[in-house]
Protein backbone atom coordinates (compact mmCIF):
# COMPACT_ATOMS: atom_id res chain seq x y z
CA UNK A 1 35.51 40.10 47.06
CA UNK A 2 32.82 38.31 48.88
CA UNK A 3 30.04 40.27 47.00
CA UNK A 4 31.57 39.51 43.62
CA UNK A 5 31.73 35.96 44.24
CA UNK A 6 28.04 35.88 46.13
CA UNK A 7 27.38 37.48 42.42
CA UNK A 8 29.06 35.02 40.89
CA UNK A 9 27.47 32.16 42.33
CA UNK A 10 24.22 33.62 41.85
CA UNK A 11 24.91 33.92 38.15
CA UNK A 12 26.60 30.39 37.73
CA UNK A 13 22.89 29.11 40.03
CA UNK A 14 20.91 31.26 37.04
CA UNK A 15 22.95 29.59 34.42
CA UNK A 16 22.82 26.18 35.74
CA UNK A 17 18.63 26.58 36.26
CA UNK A 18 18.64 27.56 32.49
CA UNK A 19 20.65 24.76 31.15
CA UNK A 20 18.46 22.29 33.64
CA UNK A 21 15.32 24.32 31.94
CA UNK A 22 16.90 23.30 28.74
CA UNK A 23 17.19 19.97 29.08
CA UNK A 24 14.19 19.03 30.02
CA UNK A 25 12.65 20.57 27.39
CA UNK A 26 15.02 20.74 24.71
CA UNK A 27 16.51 18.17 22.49
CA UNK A 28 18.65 15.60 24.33
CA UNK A 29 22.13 16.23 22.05
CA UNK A 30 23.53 18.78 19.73
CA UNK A 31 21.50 17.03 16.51
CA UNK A 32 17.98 18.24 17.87
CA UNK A 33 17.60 14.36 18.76
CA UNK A 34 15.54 13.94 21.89
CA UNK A 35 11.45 14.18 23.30
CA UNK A 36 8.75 12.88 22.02
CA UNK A 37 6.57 11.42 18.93
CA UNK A 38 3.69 10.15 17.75
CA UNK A 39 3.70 7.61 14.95
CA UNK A 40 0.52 7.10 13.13
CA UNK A 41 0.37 3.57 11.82
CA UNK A 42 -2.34 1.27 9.50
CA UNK A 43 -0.27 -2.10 11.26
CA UNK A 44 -2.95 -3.14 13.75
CA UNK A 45 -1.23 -6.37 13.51
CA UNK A 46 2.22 -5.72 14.90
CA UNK A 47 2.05 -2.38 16.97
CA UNK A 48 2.69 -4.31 20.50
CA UNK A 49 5.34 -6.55 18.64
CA UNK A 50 7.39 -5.96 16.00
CA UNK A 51 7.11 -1.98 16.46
CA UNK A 52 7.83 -2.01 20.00
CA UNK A 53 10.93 -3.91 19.06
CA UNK A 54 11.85 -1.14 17.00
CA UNK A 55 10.67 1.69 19.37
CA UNK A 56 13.30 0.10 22.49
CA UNK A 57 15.66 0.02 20.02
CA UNK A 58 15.34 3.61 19.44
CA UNK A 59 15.12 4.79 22.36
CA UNK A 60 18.39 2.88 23.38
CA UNK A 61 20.17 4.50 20.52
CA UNK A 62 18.88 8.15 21.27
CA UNK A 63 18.78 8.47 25.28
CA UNK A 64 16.13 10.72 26.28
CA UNK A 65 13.44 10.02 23.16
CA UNK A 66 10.23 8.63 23.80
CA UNK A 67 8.01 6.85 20.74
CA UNK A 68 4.44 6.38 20.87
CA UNK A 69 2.14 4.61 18.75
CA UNK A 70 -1.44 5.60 17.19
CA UNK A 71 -2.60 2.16 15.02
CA UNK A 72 -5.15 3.11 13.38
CA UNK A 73 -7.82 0.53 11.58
CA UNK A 74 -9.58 2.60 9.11
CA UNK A 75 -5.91 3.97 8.46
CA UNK A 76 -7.13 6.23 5.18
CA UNK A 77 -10.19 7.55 6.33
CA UNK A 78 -9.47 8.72 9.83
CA UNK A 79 -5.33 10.41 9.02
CA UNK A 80 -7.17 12.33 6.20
CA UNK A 81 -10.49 13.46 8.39
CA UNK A 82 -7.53 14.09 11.05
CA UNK A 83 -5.18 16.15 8.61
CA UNK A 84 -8.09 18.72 8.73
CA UNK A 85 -6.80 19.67 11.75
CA UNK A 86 -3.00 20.00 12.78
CA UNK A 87 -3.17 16.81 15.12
CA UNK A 88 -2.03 13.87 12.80
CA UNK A 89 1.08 12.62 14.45
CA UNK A 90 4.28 13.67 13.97
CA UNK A 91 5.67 10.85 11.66
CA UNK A 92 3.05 9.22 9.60
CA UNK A 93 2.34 6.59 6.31
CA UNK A 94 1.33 8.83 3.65
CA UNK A 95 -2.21 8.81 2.58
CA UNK A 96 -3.44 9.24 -0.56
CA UNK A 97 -3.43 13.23 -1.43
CA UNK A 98 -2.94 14.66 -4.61
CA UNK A 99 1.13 15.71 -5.23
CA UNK A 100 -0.33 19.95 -4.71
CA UNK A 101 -1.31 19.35 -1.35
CA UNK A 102 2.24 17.85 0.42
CA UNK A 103 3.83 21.49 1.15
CA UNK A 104 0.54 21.71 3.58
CA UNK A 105 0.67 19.30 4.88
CA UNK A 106 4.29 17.79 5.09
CA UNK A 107 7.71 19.07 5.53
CA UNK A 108 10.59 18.66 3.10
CA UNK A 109 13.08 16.25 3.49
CA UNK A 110 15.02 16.84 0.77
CA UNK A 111 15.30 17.52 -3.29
CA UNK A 112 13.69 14.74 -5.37
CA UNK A 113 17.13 15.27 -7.16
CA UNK A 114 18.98 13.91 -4.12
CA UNK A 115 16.65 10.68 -3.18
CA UNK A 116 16.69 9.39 -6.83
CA UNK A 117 20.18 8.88 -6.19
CA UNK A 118 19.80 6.39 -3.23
CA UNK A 119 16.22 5.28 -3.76
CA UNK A 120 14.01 3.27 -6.19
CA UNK A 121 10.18 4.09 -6.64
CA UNK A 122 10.95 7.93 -6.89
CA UNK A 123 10.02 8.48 -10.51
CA UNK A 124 6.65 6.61 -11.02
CA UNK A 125 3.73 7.67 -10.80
CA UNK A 126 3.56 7.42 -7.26
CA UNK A 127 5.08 10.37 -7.01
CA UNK A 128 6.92 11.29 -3.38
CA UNK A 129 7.80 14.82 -4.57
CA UNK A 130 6.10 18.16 -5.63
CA UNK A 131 8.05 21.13 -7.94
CA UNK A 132 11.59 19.34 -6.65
CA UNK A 133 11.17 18.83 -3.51
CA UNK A 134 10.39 15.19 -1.69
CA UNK A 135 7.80 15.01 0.90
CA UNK A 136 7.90 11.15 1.42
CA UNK A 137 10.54 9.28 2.51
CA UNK A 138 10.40 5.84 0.62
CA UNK A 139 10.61 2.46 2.54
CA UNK A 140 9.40 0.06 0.21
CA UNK A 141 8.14 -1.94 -2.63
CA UNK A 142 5.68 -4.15 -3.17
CA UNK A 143 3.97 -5.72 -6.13
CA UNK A 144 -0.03 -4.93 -6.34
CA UNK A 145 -2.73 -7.37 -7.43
CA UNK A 146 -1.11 -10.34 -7.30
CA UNK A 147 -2.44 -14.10 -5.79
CA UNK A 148 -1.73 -15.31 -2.39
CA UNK A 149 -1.54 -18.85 -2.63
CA UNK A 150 -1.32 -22.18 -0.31
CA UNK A 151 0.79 -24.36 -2.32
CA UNK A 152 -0.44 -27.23 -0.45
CA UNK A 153 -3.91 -26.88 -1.79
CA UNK A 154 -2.86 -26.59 -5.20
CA UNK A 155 -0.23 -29.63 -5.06
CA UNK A 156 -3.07 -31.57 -3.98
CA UNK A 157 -5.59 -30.30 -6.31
CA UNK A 158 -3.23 -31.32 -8.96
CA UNK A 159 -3.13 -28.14 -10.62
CA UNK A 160 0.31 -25.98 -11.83
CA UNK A 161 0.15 -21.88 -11.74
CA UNK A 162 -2.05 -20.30 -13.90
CA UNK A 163 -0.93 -18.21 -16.37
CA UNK A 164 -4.21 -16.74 -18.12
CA UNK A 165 -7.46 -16.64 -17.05
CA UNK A 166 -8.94 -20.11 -18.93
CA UNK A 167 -6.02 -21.39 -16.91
CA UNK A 168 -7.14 -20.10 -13.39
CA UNK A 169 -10.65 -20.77 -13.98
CA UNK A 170 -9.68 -24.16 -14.53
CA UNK A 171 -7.24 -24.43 -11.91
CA UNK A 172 -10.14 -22.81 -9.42
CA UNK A 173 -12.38 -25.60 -10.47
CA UNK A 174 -10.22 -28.70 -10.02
CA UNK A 175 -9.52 -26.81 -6.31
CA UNK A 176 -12.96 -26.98 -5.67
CA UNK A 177 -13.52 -30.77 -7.38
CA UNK A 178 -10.76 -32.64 -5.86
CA UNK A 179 -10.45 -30.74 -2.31
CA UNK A 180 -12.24 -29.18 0.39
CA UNK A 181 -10.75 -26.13 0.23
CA UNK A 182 -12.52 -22.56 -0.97
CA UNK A 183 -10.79 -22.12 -4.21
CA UNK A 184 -11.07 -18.23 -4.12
CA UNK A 185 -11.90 -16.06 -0.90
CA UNK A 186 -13.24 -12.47 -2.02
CA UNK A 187 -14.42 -10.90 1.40
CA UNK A 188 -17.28 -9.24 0.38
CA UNK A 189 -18.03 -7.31 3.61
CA UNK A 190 -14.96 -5.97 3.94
CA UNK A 191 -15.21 -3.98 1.38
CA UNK A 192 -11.49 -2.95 0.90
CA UNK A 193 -10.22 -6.44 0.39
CA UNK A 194 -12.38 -6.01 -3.11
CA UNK A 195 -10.01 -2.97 -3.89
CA UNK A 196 -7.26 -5.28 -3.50
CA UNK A 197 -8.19 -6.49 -7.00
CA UNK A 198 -6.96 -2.64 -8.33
CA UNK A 199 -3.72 -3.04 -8.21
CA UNK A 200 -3.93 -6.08 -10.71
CA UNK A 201 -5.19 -3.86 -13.69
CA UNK A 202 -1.67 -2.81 -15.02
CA UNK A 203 -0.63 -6.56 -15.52
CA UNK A 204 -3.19 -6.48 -18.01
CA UNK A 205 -1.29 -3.80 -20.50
CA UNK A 206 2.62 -3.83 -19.36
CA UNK A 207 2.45 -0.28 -20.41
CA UNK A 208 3.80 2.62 -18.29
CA UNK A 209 1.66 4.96 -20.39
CA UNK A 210 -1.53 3.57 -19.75
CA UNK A 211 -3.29 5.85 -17.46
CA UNK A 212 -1.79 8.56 -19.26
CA UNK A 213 -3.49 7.45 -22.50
CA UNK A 214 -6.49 6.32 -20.54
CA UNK A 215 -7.13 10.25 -19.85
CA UNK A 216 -7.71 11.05 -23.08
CA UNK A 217 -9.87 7.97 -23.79
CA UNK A 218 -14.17 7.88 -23.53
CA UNK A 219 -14.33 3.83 -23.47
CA UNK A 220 -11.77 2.66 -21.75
CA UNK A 221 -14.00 -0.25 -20.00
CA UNK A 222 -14.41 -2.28 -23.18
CA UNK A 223 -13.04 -6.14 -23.80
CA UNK A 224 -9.15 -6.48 -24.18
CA UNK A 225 -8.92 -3.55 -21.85
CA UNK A 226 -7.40 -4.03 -18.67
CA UNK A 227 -9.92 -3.13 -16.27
CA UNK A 228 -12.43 -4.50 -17.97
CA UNK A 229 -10.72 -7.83 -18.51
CA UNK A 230 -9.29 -7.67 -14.70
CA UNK A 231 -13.01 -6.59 -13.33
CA UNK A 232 -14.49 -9.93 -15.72
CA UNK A 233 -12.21 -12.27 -13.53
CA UNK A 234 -13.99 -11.13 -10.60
CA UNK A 235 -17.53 -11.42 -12.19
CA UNK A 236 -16.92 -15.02 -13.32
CA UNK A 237 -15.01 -16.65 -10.21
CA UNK A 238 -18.71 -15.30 -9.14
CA UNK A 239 -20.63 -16.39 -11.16
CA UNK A 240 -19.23 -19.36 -11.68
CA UNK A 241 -19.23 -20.61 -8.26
CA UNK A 242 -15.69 -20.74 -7.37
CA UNK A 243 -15.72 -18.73 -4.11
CA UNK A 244 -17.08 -18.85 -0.69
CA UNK A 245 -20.86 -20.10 -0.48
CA UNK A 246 -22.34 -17.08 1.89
CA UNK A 247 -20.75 -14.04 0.40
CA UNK A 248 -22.58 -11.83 3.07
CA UNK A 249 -21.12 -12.83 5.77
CA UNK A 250 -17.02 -13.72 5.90
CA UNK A 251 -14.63 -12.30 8.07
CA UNK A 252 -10.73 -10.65 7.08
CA UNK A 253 -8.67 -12.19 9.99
CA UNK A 254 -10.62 -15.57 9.79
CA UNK A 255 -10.06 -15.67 6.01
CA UNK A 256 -6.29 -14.66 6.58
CA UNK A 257 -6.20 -18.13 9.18
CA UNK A 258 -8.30 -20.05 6.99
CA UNK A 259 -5.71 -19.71 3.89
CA UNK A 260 -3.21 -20.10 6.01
CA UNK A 261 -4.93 -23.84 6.99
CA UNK A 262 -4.99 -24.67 3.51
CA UNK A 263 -9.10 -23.86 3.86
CA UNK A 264 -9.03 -21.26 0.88
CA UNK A 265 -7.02 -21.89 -1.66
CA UNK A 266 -6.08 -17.87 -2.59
CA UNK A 267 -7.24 -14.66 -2.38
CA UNK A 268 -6.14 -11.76 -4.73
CA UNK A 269 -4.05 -9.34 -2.50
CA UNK A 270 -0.78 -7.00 -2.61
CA UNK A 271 2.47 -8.44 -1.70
CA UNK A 272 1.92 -6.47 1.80
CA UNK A 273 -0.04 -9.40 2.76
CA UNK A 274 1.96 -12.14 2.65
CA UNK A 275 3.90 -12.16 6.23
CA UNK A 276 0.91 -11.81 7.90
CA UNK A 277 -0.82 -14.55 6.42
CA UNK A 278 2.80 -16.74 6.73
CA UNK A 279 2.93 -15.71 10.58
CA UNK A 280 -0.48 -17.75 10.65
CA UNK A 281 0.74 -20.88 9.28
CA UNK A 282 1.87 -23.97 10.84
CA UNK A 283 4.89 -23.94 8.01
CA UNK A 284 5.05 -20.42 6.53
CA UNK A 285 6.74 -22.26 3.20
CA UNK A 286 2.85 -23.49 2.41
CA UNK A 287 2.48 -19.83 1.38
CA UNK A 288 2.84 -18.81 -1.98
CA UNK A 289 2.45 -15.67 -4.35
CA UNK A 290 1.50 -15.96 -8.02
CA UNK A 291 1.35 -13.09 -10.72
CA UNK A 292 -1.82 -11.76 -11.75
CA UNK A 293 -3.53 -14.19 -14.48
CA UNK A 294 -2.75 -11.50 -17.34
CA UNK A 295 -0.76 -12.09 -21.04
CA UNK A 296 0.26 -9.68 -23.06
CA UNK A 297 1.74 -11.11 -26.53
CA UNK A 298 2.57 -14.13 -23.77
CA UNK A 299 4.48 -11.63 -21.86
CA UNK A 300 3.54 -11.15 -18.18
CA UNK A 301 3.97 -8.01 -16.39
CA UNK A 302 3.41 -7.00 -12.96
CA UNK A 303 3.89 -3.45 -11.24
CA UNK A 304 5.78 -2.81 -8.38
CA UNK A 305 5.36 0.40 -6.40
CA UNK A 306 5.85 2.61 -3.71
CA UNK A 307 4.19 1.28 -0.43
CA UNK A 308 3.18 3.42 2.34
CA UNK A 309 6.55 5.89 2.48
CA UNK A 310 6.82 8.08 5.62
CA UNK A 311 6.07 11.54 5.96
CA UNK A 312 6.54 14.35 8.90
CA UNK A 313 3.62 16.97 10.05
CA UNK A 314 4.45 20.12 8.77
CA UNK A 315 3.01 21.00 12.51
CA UNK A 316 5.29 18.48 14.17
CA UNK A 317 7.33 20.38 17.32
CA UNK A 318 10.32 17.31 17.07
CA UNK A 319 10.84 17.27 13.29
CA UNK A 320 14.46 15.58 14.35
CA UNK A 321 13.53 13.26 16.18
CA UNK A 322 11.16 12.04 13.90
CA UNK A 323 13.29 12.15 10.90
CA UNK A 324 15.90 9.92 13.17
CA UNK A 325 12.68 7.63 13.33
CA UNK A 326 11.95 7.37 9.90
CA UNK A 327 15.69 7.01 9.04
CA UNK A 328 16.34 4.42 11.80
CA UNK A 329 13.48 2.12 10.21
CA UNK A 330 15.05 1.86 6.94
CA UNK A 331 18.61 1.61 7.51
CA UNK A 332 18.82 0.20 10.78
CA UNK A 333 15.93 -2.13 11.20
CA UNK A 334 15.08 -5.44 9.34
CA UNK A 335 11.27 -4.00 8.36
CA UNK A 336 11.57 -4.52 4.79
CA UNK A 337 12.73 -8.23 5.35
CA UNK A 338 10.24 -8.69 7.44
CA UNK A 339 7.53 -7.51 5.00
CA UNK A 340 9.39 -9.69 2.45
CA UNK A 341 8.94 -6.74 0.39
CA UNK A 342 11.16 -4.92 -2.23
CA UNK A 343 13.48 -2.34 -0.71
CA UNK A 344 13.64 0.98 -1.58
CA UNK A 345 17.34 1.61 -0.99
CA UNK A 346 19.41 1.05 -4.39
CA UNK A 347 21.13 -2.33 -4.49
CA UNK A 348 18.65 -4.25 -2.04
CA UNK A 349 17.62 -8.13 -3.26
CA UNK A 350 14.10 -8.80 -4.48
CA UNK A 351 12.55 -10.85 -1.75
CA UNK A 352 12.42 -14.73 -2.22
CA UNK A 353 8.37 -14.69 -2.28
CA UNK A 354 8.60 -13.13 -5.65
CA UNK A 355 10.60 -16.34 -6.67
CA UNK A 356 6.92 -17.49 -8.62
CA UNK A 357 7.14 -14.39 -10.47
CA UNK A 358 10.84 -14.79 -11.28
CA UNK A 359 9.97 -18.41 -13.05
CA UNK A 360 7.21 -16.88 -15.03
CA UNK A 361 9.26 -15.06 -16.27
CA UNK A 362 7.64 -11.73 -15.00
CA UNK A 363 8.90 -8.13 -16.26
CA UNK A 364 8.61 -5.33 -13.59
CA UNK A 365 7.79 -1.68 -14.56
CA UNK A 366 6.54 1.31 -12.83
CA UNK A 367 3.88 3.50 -14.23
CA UNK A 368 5.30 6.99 -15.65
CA UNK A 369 4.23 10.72 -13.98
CA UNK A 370 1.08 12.03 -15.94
CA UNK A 371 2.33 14.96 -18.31
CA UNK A 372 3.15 18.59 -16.49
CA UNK A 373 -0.35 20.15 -16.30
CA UNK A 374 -2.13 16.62 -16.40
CA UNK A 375 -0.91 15.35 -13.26
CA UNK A 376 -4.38 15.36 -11.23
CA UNK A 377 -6.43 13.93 -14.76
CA UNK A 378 -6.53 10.74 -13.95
CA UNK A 379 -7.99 10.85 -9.39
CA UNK A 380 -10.46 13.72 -10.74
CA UNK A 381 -12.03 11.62 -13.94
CA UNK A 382 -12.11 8.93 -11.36
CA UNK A 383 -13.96 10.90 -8.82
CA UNK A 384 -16.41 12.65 -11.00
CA UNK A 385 -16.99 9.71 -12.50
CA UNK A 386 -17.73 7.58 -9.58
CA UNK A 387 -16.35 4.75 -10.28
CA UNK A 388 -13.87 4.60 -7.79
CA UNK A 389 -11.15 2.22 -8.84
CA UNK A 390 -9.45 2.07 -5.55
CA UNK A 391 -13.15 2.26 -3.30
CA UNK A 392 -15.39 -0.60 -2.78
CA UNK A 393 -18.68 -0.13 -3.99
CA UNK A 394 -18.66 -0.52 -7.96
CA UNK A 395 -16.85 -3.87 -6.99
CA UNK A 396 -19.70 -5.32 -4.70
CA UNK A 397 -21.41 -4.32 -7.94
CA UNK A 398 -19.34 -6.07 -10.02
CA UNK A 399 -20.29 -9.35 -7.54
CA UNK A 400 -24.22 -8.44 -6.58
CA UNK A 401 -24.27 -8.70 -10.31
CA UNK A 402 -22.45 -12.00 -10.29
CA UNK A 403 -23.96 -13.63 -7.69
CA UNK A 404 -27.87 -12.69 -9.04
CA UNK A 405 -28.83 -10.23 -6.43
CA UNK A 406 -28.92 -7.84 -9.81
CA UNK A 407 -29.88 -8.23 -13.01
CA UNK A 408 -27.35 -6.41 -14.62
CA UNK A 409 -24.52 -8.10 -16.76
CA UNK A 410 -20.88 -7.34 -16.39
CA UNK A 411 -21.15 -5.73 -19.67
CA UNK A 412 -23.71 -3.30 -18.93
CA UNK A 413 -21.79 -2.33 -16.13
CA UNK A 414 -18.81 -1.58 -18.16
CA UNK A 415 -20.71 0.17 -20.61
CA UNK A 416 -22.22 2.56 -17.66
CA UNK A 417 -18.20 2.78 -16.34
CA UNK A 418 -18.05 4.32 -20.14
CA UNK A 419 -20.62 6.64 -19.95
CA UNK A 420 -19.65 7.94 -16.86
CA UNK A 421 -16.28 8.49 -17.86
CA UNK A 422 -17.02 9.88 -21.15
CA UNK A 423 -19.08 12.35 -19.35
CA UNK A 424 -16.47 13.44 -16.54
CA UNK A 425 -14.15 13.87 -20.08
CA UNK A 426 -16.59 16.17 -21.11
CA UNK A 427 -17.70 17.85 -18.16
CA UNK A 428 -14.06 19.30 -17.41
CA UNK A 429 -13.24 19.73 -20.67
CA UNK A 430 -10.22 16.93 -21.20
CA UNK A 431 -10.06 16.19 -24.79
């Protein structure tokens, strides 16, 4: 008797050190919720604020996790020379990889079928998904290429919101007459503020087609086509004077504090923007966001697309926990209100800062998925090409040209953008 319960004891001791084992390196509950992750994140600006917020909050509803953040600057650059290797977090924003890539590099969360039911942005060309299943977990919304504004500089310039370009150029001019603000800030060093600009191009058209069509096209840069008639607003707020002095030498976060001052009147950014510039103002109301100064038949247009949606390593050891994560942001947390961006969840309100685009009279639209078998066209014209719509260096092109340093013209630039293109056409063979 005493030998069988010595053995007993012995077993429940073995049992007990398993279970302790266990614990401390299992999953704290039955749902695989517990441990550790990494978070990869482009928001500099809120990582030891808003995010830690979030990460308490966490942690209080799922005892025994632990979230840790990676901000990143150069967010693009350094996740996809990091995705090379198998250390790139374990819940991350997506970067910009072509659709064929996401099984290597991301796990599935689900059948595209299923999130189209509960989310917006899932059938654009942005796409979150790859032969049915999605990869990306979608957050939010936001509308690309539009103006942030400080209303006070415009009330006391006189001047209404532009609706075309004669109207901005004039409205850019009175700025610069009757105030002291910088009508237009365009951050030349930064380089990626330029690409900003991109995301205007489809305001131009209104068509979901377009880069669909534009595929199939060998002069696509010419006048009354969007990205020639987006890239000739840069060029002539240039050339005409209407921006900062010293182009060489401006600064992002002082330009972000200077529009909040009512120093610059606007800069052409996405809707991401605008709470960060608000947080800088004395009265966050002073900021504003305007549509892109496009017409089409006097129609305006503006796109609105998926921003930054979450993904999981395909390598990541707590895949639970950091699905809880990514879940817990957009149904438990107020991140989409405070980006004053458009939610991806079905049913959630346009955010008041769109209420200029509301009054114009602004139609939303998404561009459509390139055709099965053409989906990677479009990125690999672009990158033959060179032109690079969403890098920086054909716009500080665009602006050396402007300013004098060159002495191109904008439309000898457009007509090399044709070239170029007409060539990558015929180089891999896309008729």
């Amino acid at each position: 008797m005493f030998s069988l319960t010595l053995k007993r004891l012995a077993e429940a001791a073995l049992l007990a050190f398993v279970l302790a084992s266990c614990e401390k390196k299992g999953p704290a509950n039955a749902s695989g919720i517990g441990g550790k992750i990494i978070v990869l994140t482009n928001r500099t600006d809120v990582v030891d604020t808003k995010l830690q917020e979030y990460k308490d909050a966490f942690e209080k509803k799922y005892p025994g996790t632990d979230v840790e953040f990676e901000a990143i600057t150069d967010y693009e650059g350094t996740v996809r020379t990091r995705m090379s290797t198998k250390e790139y977090g374990d819940v991350l924003c997506r970067p910009s990889i072509q659709t064929v890539d996401y099984p290597k590099y991301f796990e599935p969360l689900g059948t595209i079928e299923e999130f189209k039911e509960k989310f917006n942005f899932t059938q654009g060309s942005n796409a979150i998904d790859y032969q049915g299943k999605a990869y990306a977990y979608p957050v939010m919304g936001v509308v690309g290429g539009g103006i942030v504004y400080n209303k006070k500089v415009f009330e006391k310039a006189g001047v209404q919101i532009p609706r075309t370009q004669d109207d901005f150029y004039g409205a850019l001019e009175t700025i610069k007459r009757k105030t002291d603000a910088v009508p237009i800030f365009m951050n030349y060093p930064a380089g990626w503020t330029l690409v900003q600009w991109e995301g205007g191009a489809t305001a131009f058209t209104g068509d979901p087609e377009y880069k669909n069509k534009m595929v199939h096209e060998d002069t696509p840069f010419v006048p009354g086509a969007p990205h020639f008639e987006l890239y000739k607003i840069m060029y002539e707020v240039v050339r005409r004077g209407l921006c900062e002095r010293d182009l060489l030498s401006s600064d992002w976060e002082m330009s972000k504090q200077e529009l909040a001052d009512g120093k610059i009147g606007c800069m052409v950014l996405g809707s991401w923007a605008i709470p960060q510039i608000k947080e800088l103002a004395s009265n966050p109301d002073d900021i504003g966001y305007m549509p892109m100064v496009a017409e089409v038949d006097g129609r305006k247009y503006a796109e609105a697309t998926l921003d930054m949606p979450l993904c999981i390593n395909v390598n990541s050891k707590n895949k639970a926990t950091a699905r809880a994560w990514i879940e817990f942001i957009v149904h438990d947390t107020d991140w989409i209100e405070f980006n004053e961006s458009i939610p991806a969840v079905k049913g959630g309100a346009y955010p008041a800062v769109l209420d200029a685009f509301k009054k114009a009279g602004v139609t939303y639209f998404e561009m459509n998925k390139p055709p099965v078998g053409e989906e990677s066209f479009y990125d690999v014209l672009d990158k033959d090409s060179e032109i690079g719509f969403w890098s920086d260096p054909e716009k500080k092109r665009i602006i050396d040209a402007a300013m004098g340093t060159t002495s191109e013209t904008f439309e000898q630039i457009m007509d090399d953008w044709n070239k170029r293109w007409a060539t990558a056409r015929k180089n891999r063979g896309i008729n």
